[in-house]
C-alpha atoms as a PDB file:
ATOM      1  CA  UNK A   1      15.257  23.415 -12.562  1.00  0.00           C
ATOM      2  CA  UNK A   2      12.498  25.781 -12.133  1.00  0.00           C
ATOM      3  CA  UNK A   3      11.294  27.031  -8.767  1.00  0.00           C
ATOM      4  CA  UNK A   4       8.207  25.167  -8.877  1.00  0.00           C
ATOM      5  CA  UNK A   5       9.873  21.547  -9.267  1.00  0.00           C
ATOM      6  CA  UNK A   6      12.127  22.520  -6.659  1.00  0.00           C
ATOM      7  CA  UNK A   7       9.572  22.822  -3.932  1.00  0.00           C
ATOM      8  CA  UNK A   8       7.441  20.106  -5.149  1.00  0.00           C
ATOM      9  CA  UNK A   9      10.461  17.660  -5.015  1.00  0.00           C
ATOM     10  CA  UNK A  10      11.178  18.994  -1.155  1.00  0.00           C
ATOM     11  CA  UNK A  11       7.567  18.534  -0.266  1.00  0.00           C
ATOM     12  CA  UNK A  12       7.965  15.129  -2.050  1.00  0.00           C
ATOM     13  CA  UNK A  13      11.033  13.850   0.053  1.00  0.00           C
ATOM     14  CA  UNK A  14       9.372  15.785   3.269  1.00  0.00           C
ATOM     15  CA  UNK A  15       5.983  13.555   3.231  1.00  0.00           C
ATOM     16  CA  UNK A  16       8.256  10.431   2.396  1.00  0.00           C
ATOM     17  CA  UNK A  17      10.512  10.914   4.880  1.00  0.00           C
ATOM     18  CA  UNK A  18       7.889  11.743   6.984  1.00  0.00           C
ATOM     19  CA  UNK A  19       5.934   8.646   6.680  1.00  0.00           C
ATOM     20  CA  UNK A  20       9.048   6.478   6.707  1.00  0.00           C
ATOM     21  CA  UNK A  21       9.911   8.283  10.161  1.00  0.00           C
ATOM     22  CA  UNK A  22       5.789   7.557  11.248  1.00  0.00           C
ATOM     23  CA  UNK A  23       6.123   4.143  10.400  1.00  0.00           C
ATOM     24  CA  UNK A  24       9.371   3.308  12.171  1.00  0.00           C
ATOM     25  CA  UNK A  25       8.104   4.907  15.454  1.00  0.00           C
ATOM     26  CA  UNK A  26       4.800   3.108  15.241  1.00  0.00           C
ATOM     27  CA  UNK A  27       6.584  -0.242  14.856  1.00  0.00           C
ATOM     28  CA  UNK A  28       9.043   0.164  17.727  1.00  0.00           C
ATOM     29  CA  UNK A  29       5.404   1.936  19.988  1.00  0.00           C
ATOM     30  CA  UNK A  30       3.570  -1.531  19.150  1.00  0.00           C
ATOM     31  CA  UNK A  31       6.896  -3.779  19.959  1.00  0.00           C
ATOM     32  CA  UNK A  32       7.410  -2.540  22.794  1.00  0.00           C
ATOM     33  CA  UNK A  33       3.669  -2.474  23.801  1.00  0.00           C
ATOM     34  CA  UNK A  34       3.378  -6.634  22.588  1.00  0.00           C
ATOM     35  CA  UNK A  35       6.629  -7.196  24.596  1.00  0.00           C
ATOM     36  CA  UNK A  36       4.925  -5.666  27.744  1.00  0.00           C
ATOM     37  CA  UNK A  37       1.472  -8.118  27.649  1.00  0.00           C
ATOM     38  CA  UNK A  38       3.420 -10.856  26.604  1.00  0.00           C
ATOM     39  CA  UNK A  39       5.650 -10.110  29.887  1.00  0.00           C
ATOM     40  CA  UNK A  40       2.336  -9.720  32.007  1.00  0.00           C
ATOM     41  CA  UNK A  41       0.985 -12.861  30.570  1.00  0.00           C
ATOM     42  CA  UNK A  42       3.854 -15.230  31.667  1.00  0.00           C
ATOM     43  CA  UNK A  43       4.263 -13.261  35.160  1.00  0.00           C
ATOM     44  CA  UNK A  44       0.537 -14.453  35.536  1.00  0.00           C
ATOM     45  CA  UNK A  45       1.134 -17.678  34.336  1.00  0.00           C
ATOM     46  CA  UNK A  46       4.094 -18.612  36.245  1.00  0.00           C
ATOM     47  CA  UNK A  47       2.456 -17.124  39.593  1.00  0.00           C
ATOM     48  CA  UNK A  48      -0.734 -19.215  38.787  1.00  0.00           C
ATOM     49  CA  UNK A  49       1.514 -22.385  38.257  1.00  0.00           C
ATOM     50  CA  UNK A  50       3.342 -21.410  41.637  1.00  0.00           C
ATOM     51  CA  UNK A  51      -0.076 -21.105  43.563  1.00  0.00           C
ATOM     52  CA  UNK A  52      -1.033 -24.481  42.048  1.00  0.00           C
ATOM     53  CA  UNK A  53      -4.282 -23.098  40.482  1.00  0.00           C
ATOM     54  CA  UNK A  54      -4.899 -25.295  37.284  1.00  0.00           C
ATOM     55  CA  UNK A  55      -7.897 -22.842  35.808  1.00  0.00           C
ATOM     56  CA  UNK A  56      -5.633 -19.681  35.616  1.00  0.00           C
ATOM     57  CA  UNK A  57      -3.843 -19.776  31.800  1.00  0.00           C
END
């Protein structure tokens, strides 16, 4: 193999990888972020039902 194809096929797997590696960590950011409303919505909830205040979700 030639020089050339050599570093194109490095870049290649380096962008890939890259994005894979992007995409992964986004997923768990977002999880984790859904996982923390939906944690602050049924604290609310429960305290609301608690209180006895029918109008608060």
């Amino acid at each position: 193999m030639s020089a050339p194809a050599i570093i194109l096929m490095l870049a290649a797997m380096i962008i890939i990888w890259g994005g894979l590696a992007v995409s992964v960590t986004a997923l768990l950011v977002r999880g984790r972020r859904e996982d923390s409303e939906a944690r602050a919505e049924a604290f609310a909830r429960a305290h609301a039902n608690l209180r006895g205040d029918p109008d608060r979700p």
